[in-house]
C-alpha atoms as a PDB file:
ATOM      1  CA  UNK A   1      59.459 100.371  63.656  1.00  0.00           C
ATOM      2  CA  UNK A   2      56.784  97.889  61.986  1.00  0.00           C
ATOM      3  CA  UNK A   3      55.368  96.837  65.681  1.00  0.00           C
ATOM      4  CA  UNK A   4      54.387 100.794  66.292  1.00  0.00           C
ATOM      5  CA  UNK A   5      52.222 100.669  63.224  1.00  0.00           C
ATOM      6  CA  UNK A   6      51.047  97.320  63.991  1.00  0.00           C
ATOM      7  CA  UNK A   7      49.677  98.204  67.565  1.00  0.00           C
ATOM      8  CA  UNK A   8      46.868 101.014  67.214  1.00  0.00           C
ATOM      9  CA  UNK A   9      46.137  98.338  64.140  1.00  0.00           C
ATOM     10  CA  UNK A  10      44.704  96.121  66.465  1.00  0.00           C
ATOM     11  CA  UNK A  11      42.865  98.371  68.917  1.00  0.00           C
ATOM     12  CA  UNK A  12      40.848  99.198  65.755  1.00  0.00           C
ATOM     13  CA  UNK A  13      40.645  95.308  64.599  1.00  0.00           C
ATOM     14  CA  UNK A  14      38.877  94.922  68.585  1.00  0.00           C
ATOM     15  CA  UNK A  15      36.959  98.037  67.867  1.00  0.00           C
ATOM     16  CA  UNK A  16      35.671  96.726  64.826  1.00  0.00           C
ATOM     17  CA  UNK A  17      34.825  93.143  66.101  1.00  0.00           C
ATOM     18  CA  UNK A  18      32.760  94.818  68.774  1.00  0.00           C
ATOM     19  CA  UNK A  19      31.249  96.818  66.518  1.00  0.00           C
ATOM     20  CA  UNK A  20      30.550  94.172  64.232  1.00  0.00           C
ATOM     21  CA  UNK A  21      29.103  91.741  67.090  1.00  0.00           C
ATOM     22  CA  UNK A  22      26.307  94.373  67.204  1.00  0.00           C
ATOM     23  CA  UNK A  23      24.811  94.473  63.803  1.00  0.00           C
ATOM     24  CA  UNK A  24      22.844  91.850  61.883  1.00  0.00           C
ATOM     25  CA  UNK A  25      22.843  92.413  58.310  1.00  0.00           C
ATOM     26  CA  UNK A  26      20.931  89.658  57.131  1.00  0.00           C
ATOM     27  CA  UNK A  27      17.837  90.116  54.533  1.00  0.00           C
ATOM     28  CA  UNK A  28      16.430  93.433  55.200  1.00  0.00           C
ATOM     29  CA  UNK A  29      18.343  94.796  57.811  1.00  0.00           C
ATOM     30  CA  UNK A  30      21.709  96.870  56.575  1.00  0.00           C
ATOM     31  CA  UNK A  31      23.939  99.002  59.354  1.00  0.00           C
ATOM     32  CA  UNK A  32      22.550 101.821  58.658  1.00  0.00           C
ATOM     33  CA  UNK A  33      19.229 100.959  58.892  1.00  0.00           C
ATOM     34  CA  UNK A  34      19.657  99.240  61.810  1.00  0.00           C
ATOM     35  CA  UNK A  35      21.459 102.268  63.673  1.00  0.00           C
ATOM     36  CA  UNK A  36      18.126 104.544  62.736  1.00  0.00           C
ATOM     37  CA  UNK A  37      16.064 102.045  64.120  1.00  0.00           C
ATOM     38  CA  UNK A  38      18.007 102.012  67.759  1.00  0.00           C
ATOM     39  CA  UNK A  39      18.044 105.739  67.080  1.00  0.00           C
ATOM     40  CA  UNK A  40      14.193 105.838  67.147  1.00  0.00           C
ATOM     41  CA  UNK A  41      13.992 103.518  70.206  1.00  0.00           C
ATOM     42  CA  UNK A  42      16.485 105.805  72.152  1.00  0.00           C
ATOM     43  CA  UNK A  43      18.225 102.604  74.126  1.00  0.00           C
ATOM     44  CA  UNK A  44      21.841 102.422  72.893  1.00  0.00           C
ATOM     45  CA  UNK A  45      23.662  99.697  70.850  1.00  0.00           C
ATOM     46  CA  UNK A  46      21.496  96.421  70.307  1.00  0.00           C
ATOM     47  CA  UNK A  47      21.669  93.319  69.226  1.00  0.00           C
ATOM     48  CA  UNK A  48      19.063  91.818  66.514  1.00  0.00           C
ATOM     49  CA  UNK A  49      18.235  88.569  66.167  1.00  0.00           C
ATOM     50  CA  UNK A  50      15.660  87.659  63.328  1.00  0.00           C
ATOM     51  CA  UNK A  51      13.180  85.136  64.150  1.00  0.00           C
ATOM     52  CA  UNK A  52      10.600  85.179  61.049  1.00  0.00           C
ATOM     53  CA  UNK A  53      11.144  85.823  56.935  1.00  0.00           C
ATOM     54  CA  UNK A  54       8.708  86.051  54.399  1.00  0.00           C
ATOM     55  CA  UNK A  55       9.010  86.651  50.694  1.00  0.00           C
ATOM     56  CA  UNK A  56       6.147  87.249  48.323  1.00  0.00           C
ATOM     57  CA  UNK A  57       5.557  83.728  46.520  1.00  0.00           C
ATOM     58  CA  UNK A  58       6.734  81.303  49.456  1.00  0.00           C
ATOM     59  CA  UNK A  59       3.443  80.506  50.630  1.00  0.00           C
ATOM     60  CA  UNK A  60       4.159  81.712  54.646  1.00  0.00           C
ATOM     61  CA  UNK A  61       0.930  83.031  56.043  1.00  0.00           C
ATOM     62  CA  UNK A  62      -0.432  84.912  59.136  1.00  0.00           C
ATOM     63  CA  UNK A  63       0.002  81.668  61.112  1.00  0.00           C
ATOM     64  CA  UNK A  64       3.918  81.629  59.974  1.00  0.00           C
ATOM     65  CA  UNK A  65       4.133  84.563  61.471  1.00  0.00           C
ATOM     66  CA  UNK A  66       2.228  84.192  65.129  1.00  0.00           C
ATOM     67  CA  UNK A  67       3.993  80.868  65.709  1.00  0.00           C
ATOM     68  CA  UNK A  68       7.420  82.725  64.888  1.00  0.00           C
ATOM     69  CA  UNK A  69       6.696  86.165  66.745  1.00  0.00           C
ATOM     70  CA  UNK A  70       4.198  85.241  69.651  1.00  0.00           C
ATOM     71  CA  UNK A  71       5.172  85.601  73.305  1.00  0.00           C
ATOM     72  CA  UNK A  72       8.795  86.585  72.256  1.00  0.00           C
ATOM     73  CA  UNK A  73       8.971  90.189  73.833  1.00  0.00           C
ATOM     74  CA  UNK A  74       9.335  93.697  71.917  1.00  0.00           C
ATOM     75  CA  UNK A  75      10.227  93.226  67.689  1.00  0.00           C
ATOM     76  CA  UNK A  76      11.087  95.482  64.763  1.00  0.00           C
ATOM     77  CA  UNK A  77       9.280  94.603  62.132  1.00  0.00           C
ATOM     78  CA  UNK A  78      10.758  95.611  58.274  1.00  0.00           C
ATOM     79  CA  UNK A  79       9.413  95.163  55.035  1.00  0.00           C
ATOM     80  CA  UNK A  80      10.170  95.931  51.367  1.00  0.00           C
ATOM     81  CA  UNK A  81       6.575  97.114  49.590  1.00  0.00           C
ATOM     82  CA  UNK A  82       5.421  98.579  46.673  1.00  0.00           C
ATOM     83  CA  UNK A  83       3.079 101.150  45.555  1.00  0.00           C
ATOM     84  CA  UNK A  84       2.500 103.076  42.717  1.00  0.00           C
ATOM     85  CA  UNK A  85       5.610 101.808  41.089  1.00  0.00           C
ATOM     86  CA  UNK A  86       8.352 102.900  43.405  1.00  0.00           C
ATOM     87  CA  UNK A  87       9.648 100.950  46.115  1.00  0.00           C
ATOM     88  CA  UNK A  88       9.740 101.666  50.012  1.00  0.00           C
ATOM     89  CA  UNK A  89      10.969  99.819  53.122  1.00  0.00           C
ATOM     90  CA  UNK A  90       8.625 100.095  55.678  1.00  0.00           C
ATOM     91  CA  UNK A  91       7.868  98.745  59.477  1.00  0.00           C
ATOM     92  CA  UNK A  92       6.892  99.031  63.072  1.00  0.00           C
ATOM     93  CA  UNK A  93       8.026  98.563  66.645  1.00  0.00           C
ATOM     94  CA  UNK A  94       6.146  96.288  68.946  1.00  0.00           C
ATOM     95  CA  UNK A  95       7.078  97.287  72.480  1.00  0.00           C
ATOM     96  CA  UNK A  96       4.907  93.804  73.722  1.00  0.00           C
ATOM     97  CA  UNK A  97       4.791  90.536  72.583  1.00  0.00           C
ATOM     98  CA  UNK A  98       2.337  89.385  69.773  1.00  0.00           C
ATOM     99  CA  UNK A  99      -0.178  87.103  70.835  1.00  0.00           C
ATOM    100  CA  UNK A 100      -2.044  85.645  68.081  1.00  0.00           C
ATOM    101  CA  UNK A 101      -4.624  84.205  69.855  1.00  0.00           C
ATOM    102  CA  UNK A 102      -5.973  86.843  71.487  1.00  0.00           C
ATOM    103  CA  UNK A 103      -8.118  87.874  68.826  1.00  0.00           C
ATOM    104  CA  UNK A 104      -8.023  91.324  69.539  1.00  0.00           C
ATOM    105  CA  UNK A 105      -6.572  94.917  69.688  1.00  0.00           C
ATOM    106  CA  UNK A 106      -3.804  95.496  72.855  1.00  0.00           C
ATOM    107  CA  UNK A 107      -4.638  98.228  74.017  1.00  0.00           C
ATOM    108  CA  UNK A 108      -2.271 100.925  75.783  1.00  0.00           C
ATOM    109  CA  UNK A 109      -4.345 103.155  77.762  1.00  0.00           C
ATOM    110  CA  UNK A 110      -1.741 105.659  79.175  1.00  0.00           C
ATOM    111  CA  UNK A 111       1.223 107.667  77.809  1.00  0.00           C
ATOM    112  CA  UNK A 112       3.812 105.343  79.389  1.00  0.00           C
ATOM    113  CA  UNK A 113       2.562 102.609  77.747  1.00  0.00           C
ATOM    114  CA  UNK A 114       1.780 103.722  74.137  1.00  0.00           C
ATOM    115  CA  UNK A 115       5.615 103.828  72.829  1.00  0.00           C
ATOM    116  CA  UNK A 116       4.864 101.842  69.411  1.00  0.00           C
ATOM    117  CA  UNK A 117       5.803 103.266  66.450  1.00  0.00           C
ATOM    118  CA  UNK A 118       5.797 102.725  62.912  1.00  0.00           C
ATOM    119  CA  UNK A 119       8.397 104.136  60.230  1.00  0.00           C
ATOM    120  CA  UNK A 120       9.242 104.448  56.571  1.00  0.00           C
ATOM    121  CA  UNK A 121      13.341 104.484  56.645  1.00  0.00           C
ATOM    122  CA  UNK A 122      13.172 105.305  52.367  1.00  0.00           C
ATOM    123  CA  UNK A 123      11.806 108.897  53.959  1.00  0.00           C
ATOM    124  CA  UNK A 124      13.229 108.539  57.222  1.00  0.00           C
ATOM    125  CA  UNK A 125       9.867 108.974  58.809  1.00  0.00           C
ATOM    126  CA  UNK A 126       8.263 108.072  61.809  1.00  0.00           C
ATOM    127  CA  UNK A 127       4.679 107.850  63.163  1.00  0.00           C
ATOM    128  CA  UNK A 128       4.667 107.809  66.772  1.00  0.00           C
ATOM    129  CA  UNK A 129       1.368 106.173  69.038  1.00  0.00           C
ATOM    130  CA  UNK A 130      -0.865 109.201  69.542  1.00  0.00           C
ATOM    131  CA  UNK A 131      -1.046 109.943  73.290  1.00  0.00           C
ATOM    132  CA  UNK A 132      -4.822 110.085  73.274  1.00  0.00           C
ATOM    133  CA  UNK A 133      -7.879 107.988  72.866  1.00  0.00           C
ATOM    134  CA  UNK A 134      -6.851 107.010  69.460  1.00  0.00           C
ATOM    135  CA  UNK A 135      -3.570 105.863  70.317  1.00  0.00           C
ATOM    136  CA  UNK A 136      -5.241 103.250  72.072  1.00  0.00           C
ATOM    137  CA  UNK A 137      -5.300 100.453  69.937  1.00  0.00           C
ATOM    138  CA  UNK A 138      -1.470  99.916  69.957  1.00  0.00           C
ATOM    139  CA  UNK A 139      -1.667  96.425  67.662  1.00  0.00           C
ATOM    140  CA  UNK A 140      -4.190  94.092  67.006  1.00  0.00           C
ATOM    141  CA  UNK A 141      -3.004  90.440  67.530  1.00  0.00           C
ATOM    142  CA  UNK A 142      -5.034  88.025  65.659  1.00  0.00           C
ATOM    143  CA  UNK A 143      -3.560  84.622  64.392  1.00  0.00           C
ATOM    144  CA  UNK A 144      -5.091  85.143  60.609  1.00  0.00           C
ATOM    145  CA  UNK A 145      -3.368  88.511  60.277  1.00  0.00           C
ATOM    146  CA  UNK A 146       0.179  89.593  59.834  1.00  0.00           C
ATOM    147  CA  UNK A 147       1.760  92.233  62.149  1.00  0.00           C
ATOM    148  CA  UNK A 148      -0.636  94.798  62.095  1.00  0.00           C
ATOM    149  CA  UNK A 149      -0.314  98.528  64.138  1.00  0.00           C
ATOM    150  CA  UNK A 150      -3.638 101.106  65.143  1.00  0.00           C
ATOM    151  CA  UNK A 151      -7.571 100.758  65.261  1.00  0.00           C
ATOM    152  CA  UNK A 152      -7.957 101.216  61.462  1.00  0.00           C
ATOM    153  CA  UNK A 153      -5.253  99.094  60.479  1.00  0.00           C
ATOM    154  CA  UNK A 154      -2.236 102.188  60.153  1.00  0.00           C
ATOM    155  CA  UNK A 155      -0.101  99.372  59.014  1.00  0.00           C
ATOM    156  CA  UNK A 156      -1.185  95.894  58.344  1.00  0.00           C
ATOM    157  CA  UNK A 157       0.398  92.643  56.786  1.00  0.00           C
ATOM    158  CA  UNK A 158      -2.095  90.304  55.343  1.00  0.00           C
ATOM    159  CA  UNK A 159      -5.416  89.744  54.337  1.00  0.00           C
ATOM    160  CA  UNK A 160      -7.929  91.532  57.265  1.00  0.00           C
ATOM    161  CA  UNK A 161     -11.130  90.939  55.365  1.00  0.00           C
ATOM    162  CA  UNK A 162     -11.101  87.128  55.111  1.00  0.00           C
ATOM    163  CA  UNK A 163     -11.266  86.984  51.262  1.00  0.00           C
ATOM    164  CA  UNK A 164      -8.067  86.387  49.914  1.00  0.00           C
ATOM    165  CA  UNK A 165      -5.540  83.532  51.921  1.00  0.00           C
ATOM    166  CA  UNK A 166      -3.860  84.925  54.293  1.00  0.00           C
ATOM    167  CA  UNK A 167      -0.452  84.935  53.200  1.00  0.00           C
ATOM    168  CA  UNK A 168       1.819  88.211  53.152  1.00  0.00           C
ATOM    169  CA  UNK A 169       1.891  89.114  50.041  1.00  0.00           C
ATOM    170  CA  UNK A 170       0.630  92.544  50.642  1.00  0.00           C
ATOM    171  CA  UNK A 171      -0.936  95.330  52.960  1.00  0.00           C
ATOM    172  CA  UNK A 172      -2.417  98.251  53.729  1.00  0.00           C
ATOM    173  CA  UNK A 173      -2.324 101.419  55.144  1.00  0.00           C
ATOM    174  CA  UNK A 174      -3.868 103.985  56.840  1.00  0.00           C
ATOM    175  CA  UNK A 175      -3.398 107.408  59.337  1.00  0.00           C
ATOM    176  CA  UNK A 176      -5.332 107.082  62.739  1.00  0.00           C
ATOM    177  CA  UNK A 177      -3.915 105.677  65.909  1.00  0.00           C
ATOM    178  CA  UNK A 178      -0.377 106.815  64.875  1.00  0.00           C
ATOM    179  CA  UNK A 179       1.143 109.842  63.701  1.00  0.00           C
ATOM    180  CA  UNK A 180      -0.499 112.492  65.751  1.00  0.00           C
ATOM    181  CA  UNK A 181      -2.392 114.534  63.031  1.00  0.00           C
ATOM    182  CA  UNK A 182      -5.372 112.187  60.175  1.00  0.00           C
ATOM    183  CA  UNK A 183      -4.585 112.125  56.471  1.00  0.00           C
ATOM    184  CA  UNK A 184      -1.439 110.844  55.637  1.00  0.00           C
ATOM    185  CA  UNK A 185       0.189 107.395  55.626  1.00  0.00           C
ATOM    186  CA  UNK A 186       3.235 106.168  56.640  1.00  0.00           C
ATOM    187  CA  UNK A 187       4.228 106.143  52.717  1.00  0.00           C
ATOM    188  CA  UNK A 188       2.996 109.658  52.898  1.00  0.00           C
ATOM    189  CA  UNK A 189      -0.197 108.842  50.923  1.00  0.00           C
ATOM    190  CA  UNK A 190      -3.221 110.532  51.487  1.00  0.00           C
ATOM    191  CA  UNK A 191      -6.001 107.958  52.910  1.00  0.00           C
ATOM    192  CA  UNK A 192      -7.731 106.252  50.095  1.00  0.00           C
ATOM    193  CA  UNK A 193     -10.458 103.754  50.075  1.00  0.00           C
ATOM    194  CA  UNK A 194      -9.960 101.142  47.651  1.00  0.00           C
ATOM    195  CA  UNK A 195     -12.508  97.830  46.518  1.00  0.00           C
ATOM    196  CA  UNK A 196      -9.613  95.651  46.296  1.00  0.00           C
ATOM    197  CA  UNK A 197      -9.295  92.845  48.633  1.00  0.00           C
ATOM    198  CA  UNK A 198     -13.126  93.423  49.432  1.00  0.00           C
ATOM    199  CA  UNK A 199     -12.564  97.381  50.560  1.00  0.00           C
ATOM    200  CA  UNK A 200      -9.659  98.843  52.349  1.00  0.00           C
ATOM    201  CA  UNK A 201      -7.119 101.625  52.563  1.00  0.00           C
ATOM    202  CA  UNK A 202      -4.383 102.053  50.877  1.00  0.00           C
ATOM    203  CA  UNK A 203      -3.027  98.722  49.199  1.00  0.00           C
ATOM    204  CA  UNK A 204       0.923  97.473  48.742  1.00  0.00           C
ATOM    205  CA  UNK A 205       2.439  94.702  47.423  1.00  0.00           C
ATOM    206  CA  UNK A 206       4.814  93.106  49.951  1.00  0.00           C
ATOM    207  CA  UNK A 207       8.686  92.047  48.669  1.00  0.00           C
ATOM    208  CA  UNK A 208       9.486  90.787  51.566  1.00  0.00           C
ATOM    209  CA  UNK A 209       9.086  90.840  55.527  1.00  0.00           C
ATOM    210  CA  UNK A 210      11.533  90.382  58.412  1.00  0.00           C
ATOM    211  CA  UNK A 211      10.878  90.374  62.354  1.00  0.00           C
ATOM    212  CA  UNK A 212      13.167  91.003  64.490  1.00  0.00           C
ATOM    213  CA  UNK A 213      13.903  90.414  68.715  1.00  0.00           C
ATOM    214  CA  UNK A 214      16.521  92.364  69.796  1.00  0.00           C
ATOM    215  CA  UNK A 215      18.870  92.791  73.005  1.00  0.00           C
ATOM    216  CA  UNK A 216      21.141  95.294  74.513  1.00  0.00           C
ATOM    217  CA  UNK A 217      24.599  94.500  73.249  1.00  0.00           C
ATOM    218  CA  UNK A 218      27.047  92.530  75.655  1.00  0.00           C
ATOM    219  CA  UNK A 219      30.870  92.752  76.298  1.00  0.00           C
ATOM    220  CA  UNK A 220      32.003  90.403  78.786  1.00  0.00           C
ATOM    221  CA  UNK A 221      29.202  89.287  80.314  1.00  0.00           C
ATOM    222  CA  UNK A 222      27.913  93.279  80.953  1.00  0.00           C
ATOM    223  CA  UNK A 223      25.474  95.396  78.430  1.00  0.00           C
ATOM    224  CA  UNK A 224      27.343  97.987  76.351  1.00  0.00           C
ATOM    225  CA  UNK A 225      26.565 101.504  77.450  1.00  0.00           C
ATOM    226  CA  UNK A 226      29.657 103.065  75.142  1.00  0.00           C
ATOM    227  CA  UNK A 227      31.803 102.826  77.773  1.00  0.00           C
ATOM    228  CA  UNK A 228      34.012  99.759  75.653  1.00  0.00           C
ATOM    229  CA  UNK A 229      34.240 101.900  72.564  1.00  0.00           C
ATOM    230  CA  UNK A 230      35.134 105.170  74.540  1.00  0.00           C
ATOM    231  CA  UNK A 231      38.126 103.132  76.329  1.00  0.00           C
ATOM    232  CA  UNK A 232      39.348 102.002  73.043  1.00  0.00           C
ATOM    233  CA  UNK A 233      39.295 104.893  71.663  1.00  0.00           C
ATOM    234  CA  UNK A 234      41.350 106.537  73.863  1.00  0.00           C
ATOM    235  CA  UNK A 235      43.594 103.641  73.361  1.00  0.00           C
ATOM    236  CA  UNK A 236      44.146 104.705  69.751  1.00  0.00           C
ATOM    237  CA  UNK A 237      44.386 108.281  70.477  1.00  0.00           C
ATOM    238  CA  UNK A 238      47.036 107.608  73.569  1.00  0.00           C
ATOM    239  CA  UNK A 239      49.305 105.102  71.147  1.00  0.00           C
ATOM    240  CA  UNK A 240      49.208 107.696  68.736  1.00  0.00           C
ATOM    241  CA  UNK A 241      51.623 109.793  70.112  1.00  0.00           C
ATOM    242  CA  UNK A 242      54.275 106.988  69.509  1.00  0.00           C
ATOM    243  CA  UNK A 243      53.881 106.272  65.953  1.00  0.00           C
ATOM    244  CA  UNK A 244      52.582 108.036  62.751  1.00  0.00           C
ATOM    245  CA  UNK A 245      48.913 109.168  62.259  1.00  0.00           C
ATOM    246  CA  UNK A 246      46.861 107.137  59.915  1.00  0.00           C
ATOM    247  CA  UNK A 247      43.630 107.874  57.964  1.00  0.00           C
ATOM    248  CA  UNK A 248      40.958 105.744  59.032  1.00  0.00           C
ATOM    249  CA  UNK A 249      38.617 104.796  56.070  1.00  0.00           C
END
């Protein structure tokens, strides 16, 4: 009777390959994490690929980042930062490419377009673009600033005033282009002008920094709607009428 218990064994094993072909776990980016993220973007299964890592000390800059990121379609962004002593990971969703040398905001004028968001999965929050006038300013692509999200900076990576190198050792924050309502951060902070760095909102020390492509998942040369898991789960179920039933863990 060992090949009856052996069987649904393996539909599982496939299950879990599959499942396992769709998550990348390096650096900043656990499961979990990553299923909230494709939660928030509303698409189905992807597959992330990271093209860029920082941590605070190696030297990368602004520059690092541009000639990582630019011109390669929609990212995720995720970051470990500190404030006040506790410890948050933090990020944003690009739905365009960067494009460092621009020099300027991109700017998404109508409600179809302004589907950038930025997040804080320690408080499972998210700040959506405002679909208004001050949603606008979707990023601001400049090759001497980190990924950076909203008119008044509502998330930045970097040095934006041009007095300290522009590595990515830190941020800022701030509540205007995203998040619908003024006065609260992303790390749920009230707005705060501060003179370090030369004057800006909100400071954090940056751990570290990922950025992320990603791709619908695919099975056999087609993207994965659910339809591969669905079939081999009915697999299990089906064989499970011919041998005993077995607690999944």
């Amino acid at each position: 009777m060992l090949h009856t218990r052996i069987a649904p064994l393996l539909f599982v094993a496939a299950f879990s390959v599959i499942a396992t072909a769709a998550r990348a776990d390096p650096h900043l980016l656990t499961p979990t994490n990553q299923s909230q993220l494709e939660a928030w973007l509303g698409v189905g299964p992807q597959q992330f690929t990271e093209i860029f890592s920082a941590v605070n000390g190696d030297g990368k800059t602004a520059e690092d980042f541009n000639a990582a990121a630019d011109f390669k379609g929609a990212t995720f962004t995720l970051a470990s930062v500190n404030r006040g002593g506790n410890t948050y990971l933090i990020g944003g969703y690009d739905p365009v490419s960067w494009n460092g040398t621009l020099g300027d905001w991109i700017e998404a004028t109508t409600t179809a377009t302004q589907t950038a968001f930025i997040f804080n999965l320690t408080s499972d929050t998210i700040q959506r673009e405002n679909h208004n006038v001050t949603g606008d300013p979707q990023t601001f692509d400049y090759s001497g600033i980190g990924p950076t999200w909203g008119l008044n900076f509502d998330l930045t990576f970097g040095d934006y005033t041009g007095i300290l190198p522009d590595t990515l050792n830190y941020g800022s924050t701030f509540n205007y282009s995203y998040g619908g309502t003024f006065g609260t951060d992303i790390l749920g902070d009230p707005d705060e002008f501060t003179p370090l760095h030369g004057g800006i909102y909100n400071p954090f020390t940056v751990n570290g920094l990922d950025v992320y492509t990603f791709a619908p998942v695919v099975t056999g040369g087609v993207p994965d709607n659910g339809a591969t898991a669905a079939m081999l789960g009915a697999a299990v179920m089906g064989l499970s009428f011919f041998c005993p039933r077995r607690k999944l863990s």
